[in-house]
Protein backbone atom coordinates (compact mmCIF):
# COMPACT_ATOMS: atom_id res chain seq x y z
CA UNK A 1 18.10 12.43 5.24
CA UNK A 2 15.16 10.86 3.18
CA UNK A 3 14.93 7.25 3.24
CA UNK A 4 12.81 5.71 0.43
CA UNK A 5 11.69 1.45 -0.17
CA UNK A 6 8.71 0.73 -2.65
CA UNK A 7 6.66 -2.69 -3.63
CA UNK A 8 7.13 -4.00 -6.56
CA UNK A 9 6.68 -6.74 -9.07
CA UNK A 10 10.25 -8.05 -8.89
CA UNK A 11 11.70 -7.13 -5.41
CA UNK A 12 13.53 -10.21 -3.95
CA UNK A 13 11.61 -9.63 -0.35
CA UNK A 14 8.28 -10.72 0.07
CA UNK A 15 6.92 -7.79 1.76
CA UNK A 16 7.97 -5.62 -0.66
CA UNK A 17 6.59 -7.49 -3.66
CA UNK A 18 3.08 -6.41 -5.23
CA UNK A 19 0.15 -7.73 -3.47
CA UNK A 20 -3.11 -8.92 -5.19
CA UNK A 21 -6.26 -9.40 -3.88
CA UNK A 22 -9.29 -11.07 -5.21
CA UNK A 23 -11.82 -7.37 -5.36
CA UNK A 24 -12.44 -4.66 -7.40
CA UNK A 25 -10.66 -1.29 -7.21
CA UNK A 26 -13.70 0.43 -5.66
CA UNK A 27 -13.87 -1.94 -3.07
CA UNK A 28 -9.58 -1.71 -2.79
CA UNK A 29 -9.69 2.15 -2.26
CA UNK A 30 -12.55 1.94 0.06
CA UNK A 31 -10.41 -0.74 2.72
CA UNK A 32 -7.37 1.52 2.22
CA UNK A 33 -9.37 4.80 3.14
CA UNK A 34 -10.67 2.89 5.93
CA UNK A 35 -7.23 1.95 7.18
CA UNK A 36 -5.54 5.14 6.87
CA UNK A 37 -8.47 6.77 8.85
CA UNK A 38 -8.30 4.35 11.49
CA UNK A 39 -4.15 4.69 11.91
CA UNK A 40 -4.31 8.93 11.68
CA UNK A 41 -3.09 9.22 8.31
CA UNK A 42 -3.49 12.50 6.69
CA UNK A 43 -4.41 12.19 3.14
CA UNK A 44 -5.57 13.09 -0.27
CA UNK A 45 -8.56 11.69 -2.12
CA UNK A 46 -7.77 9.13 -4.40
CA UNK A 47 -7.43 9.99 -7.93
CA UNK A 48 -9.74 7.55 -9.63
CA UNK A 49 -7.76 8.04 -13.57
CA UNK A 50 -5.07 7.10 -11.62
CA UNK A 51 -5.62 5.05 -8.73
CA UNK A 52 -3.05 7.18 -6.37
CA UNK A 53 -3.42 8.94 -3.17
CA UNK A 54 -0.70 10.18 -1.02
CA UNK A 55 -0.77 9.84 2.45
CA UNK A 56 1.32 11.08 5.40
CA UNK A 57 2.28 10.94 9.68
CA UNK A 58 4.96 12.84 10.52
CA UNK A 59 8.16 11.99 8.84
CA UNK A 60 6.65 9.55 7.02
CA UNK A 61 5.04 9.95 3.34
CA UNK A 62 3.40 7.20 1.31
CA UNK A 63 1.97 7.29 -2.18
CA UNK A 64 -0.96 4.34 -2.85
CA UNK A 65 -0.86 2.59 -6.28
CA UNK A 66 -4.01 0.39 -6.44
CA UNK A 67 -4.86 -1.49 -10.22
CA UNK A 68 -7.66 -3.29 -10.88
CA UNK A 69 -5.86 -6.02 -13.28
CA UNK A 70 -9.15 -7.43 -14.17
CA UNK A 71 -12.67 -7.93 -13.04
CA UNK A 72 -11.48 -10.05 -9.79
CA UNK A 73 -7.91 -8.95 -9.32
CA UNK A 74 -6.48 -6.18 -8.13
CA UNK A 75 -2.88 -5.26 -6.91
CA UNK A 76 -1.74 -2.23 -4.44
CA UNK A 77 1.81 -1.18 -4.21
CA UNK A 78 3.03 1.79 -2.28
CA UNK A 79 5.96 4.15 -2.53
CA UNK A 80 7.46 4.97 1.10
CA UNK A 81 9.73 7.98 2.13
CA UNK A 82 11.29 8.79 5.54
CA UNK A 83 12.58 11.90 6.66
CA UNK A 84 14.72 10.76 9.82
CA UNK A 85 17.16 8.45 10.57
CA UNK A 86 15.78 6.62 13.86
CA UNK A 87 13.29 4.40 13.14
CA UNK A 88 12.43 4.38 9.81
CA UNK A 89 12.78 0.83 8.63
CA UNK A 90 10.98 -0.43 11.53
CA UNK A 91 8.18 2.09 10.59
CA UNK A 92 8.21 0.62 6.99
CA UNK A 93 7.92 -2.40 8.11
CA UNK A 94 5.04 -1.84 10.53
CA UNK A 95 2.73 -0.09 8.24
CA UNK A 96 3.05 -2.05 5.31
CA UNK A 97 2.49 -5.24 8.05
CA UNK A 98 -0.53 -3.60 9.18
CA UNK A 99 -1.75 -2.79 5.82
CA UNK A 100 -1.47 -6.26 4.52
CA UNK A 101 -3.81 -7.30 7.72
CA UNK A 102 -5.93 -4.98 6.92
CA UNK A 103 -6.72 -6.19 3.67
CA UNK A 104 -6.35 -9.73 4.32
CA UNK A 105 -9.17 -9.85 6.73
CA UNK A 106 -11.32 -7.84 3.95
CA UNK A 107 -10.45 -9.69 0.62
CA UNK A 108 -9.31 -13.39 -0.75
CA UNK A 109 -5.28 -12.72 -1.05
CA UNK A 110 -4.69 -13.97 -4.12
CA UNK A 111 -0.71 -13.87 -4.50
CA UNK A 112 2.79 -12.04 -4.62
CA UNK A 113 4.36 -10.35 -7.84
CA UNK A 114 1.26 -12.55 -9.84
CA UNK A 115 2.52 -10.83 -13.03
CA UNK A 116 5.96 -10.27 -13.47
């Protein structure tokens, strides 16, 4: 049984809204490489056209949106899917926690859902 969340613009909870940070997309990627290599992520490389990569740890599959809005903006959002029952909110939860760390330490957070 596959269970799926994603961020977004308008989601009513704050964790799963679109994050922006104050950086450029090369510097985005780069931080979010670094973080899946640190946690044992499997991945692909980022398509640059798109900004995407698609990760994975078991069960659990991500795909990586990252946008540079402008110059000094860009937003990540990321599309989650569990194969299991046990455990996969609290997984969710986790990694996207982590993630936000991750990149709050590295870049100015600018906001939540900034253009909606």
């Amino acid at each position: 049984m596959a269970y799926t969340r994603e961020t977004a613009e308008g989601q009513d909870i704050e964790l799963l809204k679109t994050h922006y940070y104050k950086t450029n997309y090369e510097a985005m990627r780069n931080a979010t490489i670094e973080f899946l290599e640190k946690n044992h992520f499997e991945y692909m490389p980022f398509n640059d056209d798109y900004g995407e990569t698609m990760c994975q740890k078991g069960k659990f599959t991500i795909t990586i949106k990252i946008i540079q809005q402008n110059l000094r903006e860009t937003s990540i959002d990321f599309f989650m899917q569990y194969e299991g029952f046990f455990g996969r909110k609290r997984k969710m939860i986790n990694f996207l926690t982590n993630i936000y760390n991750h990149l709050n330490k590295k870049f100015e957070f600018k906001g939540l859902g900034l253009h909606q």
